[in-house]
C-alpha atoms as a PDB file:
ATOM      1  CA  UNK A   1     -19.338   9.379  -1.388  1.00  0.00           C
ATOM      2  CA  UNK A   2     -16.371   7.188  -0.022  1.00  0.00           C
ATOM      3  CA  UNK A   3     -14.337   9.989   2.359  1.00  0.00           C
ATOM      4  CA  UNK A   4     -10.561   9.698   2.960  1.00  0.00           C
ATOM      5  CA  UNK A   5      -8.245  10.890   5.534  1.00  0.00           C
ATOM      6  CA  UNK A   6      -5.756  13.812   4.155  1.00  0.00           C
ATOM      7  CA  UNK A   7      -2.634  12.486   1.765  1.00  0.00           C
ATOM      8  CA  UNK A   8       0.999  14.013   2.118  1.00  0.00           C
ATOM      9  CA  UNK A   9       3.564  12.845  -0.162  1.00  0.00           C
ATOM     10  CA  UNK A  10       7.694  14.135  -0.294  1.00  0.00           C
ATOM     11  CA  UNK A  11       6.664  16.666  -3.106  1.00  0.00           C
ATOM     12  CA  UNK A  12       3.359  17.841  -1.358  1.00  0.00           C
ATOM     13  CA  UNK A  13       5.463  18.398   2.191  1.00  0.00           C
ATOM     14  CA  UNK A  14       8.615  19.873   0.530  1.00  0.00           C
ATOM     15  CA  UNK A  15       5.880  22.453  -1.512  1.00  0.00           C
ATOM     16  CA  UNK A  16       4.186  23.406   2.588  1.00  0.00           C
ATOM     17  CA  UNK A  17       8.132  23.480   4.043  1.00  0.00           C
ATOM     18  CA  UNK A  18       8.897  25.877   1.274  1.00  0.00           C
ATOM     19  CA  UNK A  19       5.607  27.688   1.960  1.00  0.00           C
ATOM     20  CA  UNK A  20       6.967  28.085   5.486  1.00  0.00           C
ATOM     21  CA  UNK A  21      10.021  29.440   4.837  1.00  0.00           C
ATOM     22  CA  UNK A  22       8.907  32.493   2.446  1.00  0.00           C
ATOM     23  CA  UNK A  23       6.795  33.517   5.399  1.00  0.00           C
ATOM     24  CA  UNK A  24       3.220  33.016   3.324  1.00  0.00           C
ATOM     25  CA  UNK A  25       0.048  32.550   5.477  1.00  0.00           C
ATOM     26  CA  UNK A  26      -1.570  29.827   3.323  1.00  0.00           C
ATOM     27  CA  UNK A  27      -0.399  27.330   0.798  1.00  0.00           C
ATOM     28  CA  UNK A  28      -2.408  25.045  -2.135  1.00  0.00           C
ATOM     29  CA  UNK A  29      -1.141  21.656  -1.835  1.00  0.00           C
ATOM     30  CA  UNK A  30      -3.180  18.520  -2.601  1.00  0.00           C
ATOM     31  CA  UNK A  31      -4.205  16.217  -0.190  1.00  0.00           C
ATOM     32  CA  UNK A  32      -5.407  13.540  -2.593  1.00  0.00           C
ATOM     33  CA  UNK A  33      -2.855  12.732  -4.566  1.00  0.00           C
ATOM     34  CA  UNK A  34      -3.221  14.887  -6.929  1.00  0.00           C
ATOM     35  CA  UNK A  35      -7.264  14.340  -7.590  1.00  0.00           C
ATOM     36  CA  UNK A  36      -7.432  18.060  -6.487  1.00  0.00           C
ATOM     37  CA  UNK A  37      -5.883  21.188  -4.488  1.00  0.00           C
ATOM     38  CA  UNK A  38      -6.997  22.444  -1.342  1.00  0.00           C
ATOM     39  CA  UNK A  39      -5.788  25.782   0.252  1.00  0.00           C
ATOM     40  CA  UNK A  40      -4.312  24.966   3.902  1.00  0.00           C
ATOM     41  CA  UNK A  41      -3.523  27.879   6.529  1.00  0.00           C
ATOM     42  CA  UNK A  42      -0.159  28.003   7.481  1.00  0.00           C
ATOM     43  CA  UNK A  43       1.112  28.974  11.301  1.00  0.00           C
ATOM     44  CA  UNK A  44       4.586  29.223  13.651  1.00  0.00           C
ATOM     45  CA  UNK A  45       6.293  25.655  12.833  1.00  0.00           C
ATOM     46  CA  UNK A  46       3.164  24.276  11.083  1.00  0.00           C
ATOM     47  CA  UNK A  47       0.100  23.847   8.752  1.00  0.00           C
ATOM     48  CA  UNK A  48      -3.411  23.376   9.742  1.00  0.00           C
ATOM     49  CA  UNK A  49      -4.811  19.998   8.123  1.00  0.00           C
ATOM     50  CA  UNK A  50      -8.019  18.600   8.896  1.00  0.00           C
ATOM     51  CA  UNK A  51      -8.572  20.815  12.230  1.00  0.00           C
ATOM     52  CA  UNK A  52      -4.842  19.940  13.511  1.00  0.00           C
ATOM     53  CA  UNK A  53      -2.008  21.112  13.305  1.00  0.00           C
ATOM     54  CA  UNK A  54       1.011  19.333  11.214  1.00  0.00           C
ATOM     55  CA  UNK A  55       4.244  20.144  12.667  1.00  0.00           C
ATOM     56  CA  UNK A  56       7.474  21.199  10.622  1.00  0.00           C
ATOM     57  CA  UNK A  57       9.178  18.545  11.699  1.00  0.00           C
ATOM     58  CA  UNK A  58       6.715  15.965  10.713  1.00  0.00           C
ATOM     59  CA  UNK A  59       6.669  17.628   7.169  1.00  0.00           C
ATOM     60  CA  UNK A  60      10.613  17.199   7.083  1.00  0.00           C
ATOM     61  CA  UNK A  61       9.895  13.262   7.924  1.00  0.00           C
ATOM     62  CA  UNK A  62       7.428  13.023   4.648  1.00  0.00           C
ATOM     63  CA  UNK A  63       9.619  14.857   2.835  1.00  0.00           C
ATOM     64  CA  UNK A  64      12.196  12.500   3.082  1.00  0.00           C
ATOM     65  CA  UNK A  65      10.370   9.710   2.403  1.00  0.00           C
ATOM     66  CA  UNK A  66       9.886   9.657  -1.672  1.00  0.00           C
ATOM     67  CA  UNK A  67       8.810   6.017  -1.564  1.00  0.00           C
ATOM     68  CA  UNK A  68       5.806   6.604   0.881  1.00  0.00           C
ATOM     69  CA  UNK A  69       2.387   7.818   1.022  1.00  0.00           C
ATOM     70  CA  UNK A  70       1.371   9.104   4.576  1.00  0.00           C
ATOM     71  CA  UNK A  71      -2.029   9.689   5.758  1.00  0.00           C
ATOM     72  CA  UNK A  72      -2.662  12.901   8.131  1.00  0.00           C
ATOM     73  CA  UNK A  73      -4.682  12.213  11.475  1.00  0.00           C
ATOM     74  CA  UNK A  74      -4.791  14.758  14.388  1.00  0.00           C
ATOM     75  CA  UNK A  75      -1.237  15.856  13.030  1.00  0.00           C
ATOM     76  CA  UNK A  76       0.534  12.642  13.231  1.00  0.00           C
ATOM     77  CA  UNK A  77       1.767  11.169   9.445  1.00  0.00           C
ATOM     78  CA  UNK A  78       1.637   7.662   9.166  1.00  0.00           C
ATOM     79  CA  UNK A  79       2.835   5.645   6.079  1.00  0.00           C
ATOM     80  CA  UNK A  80      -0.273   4.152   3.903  1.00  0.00           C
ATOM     81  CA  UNK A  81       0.486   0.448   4.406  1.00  0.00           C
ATOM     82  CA  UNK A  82      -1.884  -3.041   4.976  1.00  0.00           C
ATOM     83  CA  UNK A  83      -0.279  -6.101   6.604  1.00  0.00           C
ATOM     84  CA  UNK A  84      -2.396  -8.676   4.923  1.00  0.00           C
ATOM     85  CA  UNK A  85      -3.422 -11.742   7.578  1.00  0.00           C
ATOM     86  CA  UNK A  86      -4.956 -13.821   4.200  1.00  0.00           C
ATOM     87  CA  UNK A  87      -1.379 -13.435   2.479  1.00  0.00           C
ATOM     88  CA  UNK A  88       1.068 -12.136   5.252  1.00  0.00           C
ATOM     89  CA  UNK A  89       2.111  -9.690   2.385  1.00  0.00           C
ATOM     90  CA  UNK A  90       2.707  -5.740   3.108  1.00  0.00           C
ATOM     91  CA  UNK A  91       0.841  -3.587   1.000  1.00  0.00           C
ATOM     92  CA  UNK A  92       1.538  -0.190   0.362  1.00  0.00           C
ATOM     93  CA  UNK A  93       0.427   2.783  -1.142  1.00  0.00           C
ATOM     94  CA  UNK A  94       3.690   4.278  -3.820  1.00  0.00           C
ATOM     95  CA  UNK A  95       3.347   7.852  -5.118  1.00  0.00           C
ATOM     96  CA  UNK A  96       4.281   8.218  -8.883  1.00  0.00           C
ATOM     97  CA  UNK A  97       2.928  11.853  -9.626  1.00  0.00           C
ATOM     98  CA  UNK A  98       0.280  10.652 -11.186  1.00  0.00           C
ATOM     99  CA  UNK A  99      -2.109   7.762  -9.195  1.00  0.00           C
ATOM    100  CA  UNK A 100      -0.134   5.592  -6.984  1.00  0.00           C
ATOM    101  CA  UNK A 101       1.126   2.284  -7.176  1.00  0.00           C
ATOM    102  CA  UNK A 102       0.981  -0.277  -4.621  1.00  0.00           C
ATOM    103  CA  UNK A 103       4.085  -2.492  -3.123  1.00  0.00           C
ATOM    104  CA  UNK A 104       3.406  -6.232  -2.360  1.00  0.00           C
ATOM    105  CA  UNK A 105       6.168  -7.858  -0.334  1.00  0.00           C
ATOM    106  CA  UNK A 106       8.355  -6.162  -2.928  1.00  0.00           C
ATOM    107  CA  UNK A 107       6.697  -6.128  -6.035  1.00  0.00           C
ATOM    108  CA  UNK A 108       5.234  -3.186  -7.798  1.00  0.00           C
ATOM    109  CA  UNK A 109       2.302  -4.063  -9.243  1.00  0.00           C
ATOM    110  CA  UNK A 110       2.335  -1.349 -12.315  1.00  0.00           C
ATOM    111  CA  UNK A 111       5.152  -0.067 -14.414  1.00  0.00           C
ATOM    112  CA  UNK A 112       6.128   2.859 -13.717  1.00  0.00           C
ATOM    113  CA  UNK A 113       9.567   3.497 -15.401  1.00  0.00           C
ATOM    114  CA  UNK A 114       8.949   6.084 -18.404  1.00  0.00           C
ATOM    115  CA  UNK A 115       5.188   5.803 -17.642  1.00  0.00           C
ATOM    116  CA  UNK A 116       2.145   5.685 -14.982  1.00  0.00           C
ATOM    117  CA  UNK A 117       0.409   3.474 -13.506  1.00  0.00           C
ATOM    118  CA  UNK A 118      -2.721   4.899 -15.075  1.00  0.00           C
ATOM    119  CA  UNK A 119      -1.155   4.914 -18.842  1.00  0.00           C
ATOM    120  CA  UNK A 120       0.376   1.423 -18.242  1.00  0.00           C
ATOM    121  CA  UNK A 121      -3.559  -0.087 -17.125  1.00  0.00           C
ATOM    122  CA  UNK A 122      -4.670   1.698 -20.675  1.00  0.00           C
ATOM    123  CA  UNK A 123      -2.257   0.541 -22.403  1.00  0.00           C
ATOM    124  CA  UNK A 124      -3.218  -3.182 -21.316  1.00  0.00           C
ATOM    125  CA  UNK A 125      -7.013  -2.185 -22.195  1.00  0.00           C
ATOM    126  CA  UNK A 126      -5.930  -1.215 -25.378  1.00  0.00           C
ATOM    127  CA  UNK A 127      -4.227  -4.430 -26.186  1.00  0.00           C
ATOM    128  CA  UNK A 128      -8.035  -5.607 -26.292  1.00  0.00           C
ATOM    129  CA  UNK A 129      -9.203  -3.054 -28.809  1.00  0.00           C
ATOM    130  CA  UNK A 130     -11.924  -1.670 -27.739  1.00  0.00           C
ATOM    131  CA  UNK A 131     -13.688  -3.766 -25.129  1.00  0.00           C
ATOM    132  CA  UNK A 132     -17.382  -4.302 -24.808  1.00  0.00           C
ATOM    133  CA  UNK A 133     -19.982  -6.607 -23.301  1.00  0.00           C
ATOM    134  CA  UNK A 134     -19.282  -8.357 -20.125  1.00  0.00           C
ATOM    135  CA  UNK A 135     -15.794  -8.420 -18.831  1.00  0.00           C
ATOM    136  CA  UNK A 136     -13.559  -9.822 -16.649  1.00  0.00           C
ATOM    137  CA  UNK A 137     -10.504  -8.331 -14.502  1.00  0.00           C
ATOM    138  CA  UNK A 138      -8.762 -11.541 -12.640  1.00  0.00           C
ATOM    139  CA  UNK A 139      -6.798  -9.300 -10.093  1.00  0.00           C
ATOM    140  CA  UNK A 140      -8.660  -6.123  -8.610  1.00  0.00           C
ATOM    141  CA  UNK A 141      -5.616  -4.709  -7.035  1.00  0.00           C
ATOM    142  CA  UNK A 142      -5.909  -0.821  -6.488  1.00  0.00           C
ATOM    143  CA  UNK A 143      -9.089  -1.766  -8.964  1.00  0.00           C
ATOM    144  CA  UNK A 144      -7.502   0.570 -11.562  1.00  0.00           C
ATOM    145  CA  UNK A 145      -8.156  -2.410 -14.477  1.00  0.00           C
ATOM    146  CA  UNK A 146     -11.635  -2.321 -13.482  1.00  0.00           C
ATOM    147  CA  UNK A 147     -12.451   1.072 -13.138  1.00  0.00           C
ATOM    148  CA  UNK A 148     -11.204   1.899 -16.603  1.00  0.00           C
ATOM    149  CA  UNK A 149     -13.052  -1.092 -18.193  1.00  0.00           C
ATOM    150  CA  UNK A 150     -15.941   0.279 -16.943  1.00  0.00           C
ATOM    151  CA  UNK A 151     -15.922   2.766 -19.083  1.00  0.00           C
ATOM    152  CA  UNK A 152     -16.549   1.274 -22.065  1.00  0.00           C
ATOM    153  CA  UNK A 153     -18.358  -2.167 -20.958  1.00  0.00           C
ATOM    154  CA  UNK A 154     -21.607  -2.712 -20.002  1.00  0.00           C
ATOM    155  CA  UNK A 155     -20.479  -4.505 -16.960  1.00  0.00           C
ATOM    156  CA  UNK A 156     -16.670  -5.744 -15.085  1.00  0.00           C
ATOM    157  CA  UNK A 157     -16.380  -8.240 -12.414  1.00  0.00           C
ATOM    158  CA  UNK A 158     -13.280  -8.264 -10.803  1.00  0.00           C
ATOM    159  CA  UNK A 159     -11.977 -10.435  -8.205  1.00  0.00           C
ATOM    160  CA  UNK A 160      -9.707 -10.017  -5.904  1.00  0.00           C
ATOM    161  CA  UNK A 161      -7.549 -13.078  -3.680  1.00  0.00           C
ATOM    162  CA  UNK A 162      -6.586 -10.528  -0.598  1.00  0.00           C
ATOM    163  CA  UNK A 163      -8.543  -8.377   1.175  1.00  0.00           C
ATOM    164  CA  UNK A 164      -5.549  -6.443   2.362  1.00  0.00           C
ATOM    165  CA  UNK A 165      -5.557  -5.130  -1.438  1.00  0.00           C
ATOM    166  CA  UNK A 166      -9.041  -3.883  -1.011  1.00  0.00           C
ATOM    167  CA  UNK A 167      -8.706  -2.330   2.531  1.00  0.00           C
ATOM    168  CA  UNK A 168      -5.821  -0.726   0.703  1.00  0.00           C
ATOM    169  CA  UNK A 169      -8.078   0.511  -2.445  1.00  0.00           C
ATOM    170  CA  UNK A 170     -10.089   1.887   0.013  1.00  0.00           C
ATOM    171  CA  UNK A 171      -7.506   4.094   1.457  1.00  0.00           C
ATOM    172  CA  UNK A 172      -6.882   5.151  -2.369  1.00  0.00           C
ATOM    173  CA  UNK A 173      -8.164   8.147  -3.790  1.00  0.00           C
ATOM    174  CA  UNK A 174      -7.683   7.042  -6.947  1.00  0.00           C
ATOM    175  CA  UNK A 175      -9.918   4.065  -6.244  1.00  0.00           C
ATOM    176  CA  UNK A 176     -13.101   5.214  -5.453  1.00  0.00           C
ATOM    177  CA  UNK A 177     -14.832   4.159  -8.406  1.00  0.00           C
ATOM    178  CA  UNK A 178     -13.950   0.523  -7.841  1.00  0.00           C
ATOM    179  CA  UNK A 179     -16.421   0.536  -4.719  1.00  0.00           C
ATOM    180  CA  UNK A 180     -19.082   3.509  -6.170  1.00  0.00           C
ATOM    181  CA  UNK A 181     -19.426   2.500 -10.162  1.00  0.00           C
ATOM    182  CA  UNK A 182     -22.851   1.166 -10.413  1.00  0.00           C
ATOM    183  CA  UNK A 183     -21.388  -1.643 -13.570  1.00  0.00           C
ATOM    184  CA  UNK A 184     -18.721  -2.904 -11.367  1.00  0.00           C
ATOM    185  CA  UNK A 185     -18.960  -6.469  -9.481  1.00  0.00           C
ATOM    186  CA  UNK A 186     -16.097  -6.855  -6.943  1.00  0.00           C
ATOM    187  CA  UNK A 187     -15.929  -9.995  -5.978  1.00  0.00           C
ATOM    188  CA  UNK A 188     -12.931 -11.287  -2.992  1.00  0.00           C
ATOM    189  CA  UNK A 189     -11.778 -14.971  -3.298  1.00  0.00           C
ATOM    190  CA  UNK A 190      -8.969 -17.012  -4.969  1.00  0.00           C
ATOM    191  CA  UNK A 191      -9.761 -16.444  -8.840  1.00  0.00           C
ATOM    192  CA  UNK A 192      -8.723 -20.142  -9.457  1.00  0.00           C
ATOM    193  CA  UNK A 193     -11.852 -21.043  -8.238  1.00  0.00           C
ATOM    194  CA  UNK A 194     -14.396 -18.008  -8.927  1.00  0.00           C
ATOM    195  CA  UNK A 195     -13.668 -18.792 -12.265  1.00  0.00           C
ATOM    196  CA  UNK A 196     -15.179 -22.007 -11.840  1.00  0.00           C
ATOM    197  CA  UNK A 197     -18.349 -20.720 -10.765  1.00  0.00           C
ATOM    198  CA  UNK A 198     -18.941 -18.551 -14.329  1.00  0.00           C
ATOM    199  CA  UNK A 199     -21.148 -20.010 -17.275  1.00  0.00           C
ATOM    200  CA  UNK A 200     -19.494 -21.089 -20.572  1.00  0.00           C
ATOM    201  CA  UNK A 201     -19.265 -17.711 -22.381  1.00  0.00           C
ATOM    202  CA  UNK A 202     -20.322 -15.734 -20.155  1.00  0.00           C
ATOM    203  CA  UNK A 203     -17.707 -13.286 -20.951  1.00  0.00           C
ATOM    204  CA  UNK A 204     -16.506 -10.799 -23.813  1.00  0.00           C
ATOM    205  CA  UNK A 205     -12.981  -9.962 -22.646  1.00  0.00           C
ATOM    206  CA  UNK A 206     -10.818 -10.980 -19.770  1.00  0.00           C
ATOM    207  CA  UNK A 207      -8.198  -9.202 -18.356  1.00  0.00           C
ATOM    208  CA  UNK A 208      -5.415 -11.255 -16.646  1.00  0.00           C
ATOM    209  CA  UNK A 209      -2.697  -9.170 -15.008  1.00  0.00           C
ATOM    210  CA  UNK A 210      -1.486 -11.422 -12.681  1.00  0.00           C
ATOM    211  CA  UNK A 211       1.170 -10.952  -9.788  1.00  0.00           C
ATOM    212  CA  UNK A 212       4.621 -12.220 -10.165  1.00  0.00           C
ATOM    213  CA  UNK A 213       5.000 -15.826 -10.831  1.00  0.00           C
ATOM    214  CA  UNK A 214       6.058 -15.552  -6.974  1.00  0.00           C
ATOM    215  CA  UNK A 215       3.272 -14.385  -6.153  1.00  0.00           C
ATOM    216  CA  UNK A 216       0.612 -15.530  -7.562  1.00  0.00           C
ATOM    217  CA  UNK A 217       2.154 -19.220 -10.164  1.00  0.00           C
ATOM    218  CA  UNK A 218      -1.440 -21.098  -9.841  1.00  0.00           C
ATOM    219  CA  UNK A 219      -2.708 -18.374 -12.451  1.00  0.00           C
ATOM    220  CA  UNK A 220       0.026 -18.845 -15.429  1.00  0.00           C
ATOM    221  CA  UNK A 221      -1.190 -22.703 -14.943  1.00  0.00           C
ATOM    222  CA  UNK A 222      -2.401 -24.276 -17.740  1.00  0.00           C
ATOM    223  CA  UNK A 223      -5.659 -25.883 -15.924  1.00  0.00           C
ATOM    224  CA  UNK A 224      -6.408 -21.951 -15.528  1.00  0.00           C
ATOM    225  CA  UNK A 225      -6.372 -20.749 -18.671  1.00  0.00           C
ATOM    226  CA  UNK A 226      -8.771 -23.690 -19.943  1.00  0.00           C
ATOM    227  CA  UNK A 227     -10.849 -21.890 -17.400  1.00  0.00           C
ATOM    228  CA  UNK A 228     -10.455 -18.462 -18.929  1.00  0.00           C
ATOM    229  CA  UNK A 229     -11.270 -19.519 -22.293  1.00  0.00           C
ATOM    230  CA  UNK A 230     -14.437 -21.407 -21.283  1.00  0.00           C
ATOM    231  CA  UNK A 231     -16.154 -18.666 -19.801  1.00  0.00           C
ATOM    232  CA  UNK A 232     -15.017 -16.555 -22.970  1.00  0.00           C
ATOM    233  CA  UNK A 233     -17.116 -16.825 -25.724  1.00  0.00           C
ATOM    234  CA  UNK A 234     -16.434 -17.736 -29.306  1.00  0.00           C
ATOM    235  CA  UNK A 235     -13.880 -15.592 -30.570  1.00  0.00           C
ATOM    236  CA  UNK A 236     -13.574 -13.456 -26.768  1.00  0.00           C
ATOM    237  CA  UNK A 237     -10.051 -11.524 -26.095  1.00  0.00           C
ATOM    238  CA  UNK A 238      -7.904 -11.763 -23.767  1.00  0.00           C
ATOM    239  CA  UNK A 239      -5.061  -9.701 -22.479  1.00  0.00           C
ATOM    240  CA  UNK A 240      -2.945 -11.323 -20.345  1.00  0.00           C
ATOM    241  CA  UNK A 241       0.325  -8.661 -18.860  1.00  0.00           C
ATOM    242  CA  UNK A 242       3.233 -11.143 -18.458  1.00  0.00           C
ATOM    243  CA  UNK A 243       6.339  -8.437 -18.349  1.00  0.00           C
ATOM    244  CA  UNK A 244       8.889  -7.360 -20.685  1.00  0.00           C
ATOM    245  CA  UNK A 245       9.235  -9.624 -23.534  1.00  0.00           C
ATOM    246  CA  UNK A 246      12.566  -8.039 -24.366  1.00  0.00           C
ATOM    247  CA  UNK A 247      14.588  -9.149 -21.145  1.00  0.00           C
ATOM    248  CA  UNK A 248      15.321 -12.664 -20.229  1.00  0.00           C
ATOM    249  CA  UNK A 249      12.954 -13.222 -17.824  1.00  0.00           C
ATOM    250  CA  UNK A 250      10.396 -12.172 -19.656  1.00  0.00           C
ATOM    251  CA  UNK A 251      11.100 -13.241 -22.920  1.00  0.00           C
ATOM    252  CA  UNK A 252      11.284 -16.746 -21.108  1.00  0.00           C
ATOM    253  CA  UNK A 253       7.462 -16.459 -19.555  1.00  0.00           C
ATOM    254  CA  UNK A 254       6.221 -15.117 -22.640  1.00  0.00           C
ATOM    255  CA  UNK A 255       7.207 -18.363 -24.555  1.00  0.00           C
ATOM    256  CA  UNK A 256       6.070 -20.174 -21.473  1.00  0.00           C
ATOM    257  CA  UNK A 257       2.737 -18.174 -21.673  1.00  0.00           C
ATOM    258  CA  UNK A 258       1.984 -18.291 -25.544  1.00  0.00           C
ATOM    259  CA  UNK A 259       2.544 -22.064 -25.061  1.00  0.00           C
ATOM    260  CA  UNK A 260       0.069 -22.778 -22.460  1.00  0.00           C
ATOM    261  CA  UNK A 261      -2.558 -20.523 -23.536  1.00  0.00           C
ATOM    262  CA  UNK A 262      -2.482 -22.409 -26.998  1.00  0.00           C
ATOM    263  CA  UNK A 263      -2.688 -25.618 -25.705  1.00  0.00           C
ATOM    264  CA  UNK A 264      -5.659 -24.583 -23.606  1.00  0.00           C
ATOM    265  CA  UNK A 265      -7.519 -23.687 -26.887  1.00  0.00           C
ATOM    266  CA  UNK A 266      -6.434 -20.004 -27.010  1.00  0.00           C
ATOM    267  CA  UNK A 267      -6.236 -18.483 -30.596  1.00  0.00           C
ATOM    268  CA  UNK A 268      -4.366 -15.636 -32.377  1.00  0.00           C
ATOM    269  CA  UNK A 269      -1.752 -15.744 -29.598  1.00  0.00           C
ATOM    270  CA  UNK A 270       0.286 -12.881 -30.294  1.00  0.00           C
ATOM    271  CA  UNK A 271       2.541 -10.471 -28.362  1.00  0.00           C
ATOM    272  CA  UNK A 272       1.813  -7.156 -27.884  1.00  0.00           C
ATOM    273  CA  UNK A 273       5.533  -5.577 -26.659  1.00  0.00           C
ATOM    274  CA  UNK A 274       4.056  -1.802 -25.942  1.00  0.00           C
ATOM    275  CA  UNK A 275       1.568  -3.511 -23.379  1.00  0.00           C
ATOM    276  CA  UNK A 276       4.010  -6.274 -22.368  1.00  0.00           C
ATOM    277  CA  UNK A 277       1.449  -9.076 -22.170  1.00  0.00           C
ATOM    278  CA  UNK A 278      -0.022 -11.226 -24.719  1.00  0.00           C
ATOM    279  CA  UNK A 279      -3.389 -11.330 -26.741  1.00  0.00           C
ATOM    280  CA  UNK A 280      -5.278 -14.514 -28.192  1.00  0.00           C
ATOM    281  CA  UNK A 281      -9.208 -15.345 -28.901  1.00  0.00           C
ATOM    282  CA  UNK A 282     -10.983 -18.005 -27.455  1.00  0.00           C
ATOM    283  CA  UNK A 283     -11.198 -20.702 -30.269  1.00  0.00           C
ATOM    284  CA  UNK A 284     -13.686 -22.429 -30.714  1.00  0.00           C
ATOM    285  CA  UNK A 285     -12.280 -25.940 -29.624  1.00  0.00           C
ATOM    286  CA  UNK A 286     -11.312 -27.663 -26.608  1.00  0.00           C
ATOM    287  CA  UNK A 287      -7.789 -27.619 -25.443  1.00  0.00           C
ATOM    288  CA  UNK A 288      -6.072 -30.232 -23.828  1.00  0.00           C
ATOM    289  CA  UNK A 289      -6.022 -29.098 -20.524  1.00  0.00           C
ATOM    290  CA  UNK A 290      -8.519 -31.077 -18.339  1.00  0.00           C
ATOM    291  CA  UNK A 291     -10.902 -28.493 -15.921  1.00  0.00           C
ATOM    292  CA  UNK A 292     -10.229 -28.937 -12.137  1.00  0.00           C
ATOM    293  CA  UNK A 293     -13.322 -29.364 -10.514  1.00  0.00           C
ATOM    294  CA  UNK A 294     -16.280 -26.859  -9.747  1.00  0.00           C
ATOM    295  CA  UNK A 295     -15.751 -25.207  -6.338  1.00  0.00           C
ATOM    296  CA  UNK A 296     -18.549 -23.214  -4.074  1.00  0.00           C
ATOM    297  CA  UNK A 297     -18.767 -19.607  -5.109  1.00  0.00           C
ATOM    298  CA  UNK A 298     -16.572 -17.030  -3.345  1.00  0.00           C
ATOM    299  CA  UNK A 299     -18.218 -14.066  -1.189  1.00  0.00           C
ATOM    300  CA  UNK A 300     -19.424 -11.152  -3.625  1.00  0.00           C
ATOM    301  CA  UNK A 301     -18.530  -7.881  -2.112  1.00  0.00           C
ATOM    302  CA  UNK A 302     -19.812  -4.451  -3.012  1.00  0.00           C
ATOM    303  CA  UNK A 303     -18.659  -1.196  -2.491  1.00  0.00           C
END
């Protein structure tokens, strides 16, 4: 069982300061991110965590901080953050109430205005009906895509470009299922290339919830989804998030998107506004995208 160091967000320090203040001896906070509650003592200007004690004025520090996770070591609180060397992107760890979302170089990688991070990955699995069979997640992330296709496949490989996101997931709570679920493949490499390395319908579904354009432009190229849909078989979904299709910027990738993905022989290319992404079938011809060629497989990695 994967073991983490305590978790303080603003809300779980403001509910120990307020603790402190009414005098009590003890408090229930949680220490996961809200996985569970634990019962901490409480002393003169402190709270015992993990055998140390957490000073009031370090609480007051998370407590300001809504933005931050902070992990608890020996009393000190330091922010939940990976400075990538693959990328040279900052990662960090976001609490939303519910499981966290992570920051890269400035992007959030989930919605989370008027819903979670958890409710926006099921809403995305949803787009795909009810997914079965062998799937594929293009970018693990915090691994939340994989972890809840795993429930209903018989096996997910996801791969992930930076391993600054899964030194992150490891720091996650939330993402301990990525590395212990016995059906899930993680797999760390550019997915431009691991995609390469799959057999011609080797998949059911694929997920694609790429970073911003920014980010991550080689996978809204055309030569990739030709990729995607060879390694889909015969009438396989896909789900790929693009953003909002209702604001400019996203109503102008979603055109770009639809586009593309029927020109690479994509199917049934429709737009799915609740999940802000777009679903098509692989068809059953070629499209007119030629394939790059095959590349050495990337390093598997398991948890």
């Amino acid at each position: 069982m994967t073991a983490f160091r305590p978790i303080l967000t603003s809300d779980q320090a403001r509910r120990l300061l307020e603790a402190l203040e009414a005098g009590a001896s003890k408090a229930v906070v949680s220490l996961d991110l809200g996985r569970s509650e634990t019962e901490v003592g409480l002393c003169a200007g402190g709270v015992c965590i993990d055998g140390a004690a957490v000073m009031e004025r370090t609480l007051l520090g998370v407590a300001r901080e809504t933005s931050k996770c902070f992990e608890i070591a020996n009393g000190v609180a330091s922010p939940v953050v990976v400075f990538s060397d693959e990328t040279g992107w900052p990662r960090s760890l976001v609490p939303t109430g519910d499981a966290p979302t992570t920051l890269v170089a400035g992007f959030a990688m989930h919605r989370i205005v008027d819903t979670t991070p958890l409710a926006d990955t099921r809403a995305k699995i949803r787009a795909l009906g009810r997914p079965r069979g062998r799937a594929l997640d293009t970018a693990t992330g915090l691994g939340y895509t994989a972890i809840e296709l795993a429930r209903t496949c018989t096996e997910v490989v996801t791969v992930e470009r930076d391993p600054g996101a899964i030194a992150l997931a490891r720091r996650n709570p939330w993402s301990v299922e990525l590395f212990e679920s016995p059906n899930i493949e993680l797999i760390v490499g550019d997915a431009t290339e691991v995609v390469q390395t799959f057999a011609a319908g080797e998949f059911a579904v694929v997920l694609h919830d790429p970073p911003a354009v920014p980010l991550g432009g080689e996978l809204y190229a055309g030569a990739f989804y030709t990729e995607l849909k060879r390694i889909l078989r015969p009438g396989g979904r896909l789900f790929h998030y693009v953003g909002d299709p209702q604001s400019g910027a996203g109503g102008r990738a979603v055109r770009g998107v639809t586009r593309r993905l029927a020109a690479a022989g994509f199917v049934d290319v429709r737009i799915d506004p609740r999940a802000f992404g777009v679903t098509a079938r692989a068809g059953r011809g070629r499209g007119r995208y030629s394939r790059a060629p095959r590349r050495a497989p990337s390093k598997k990695m398991r948890g």
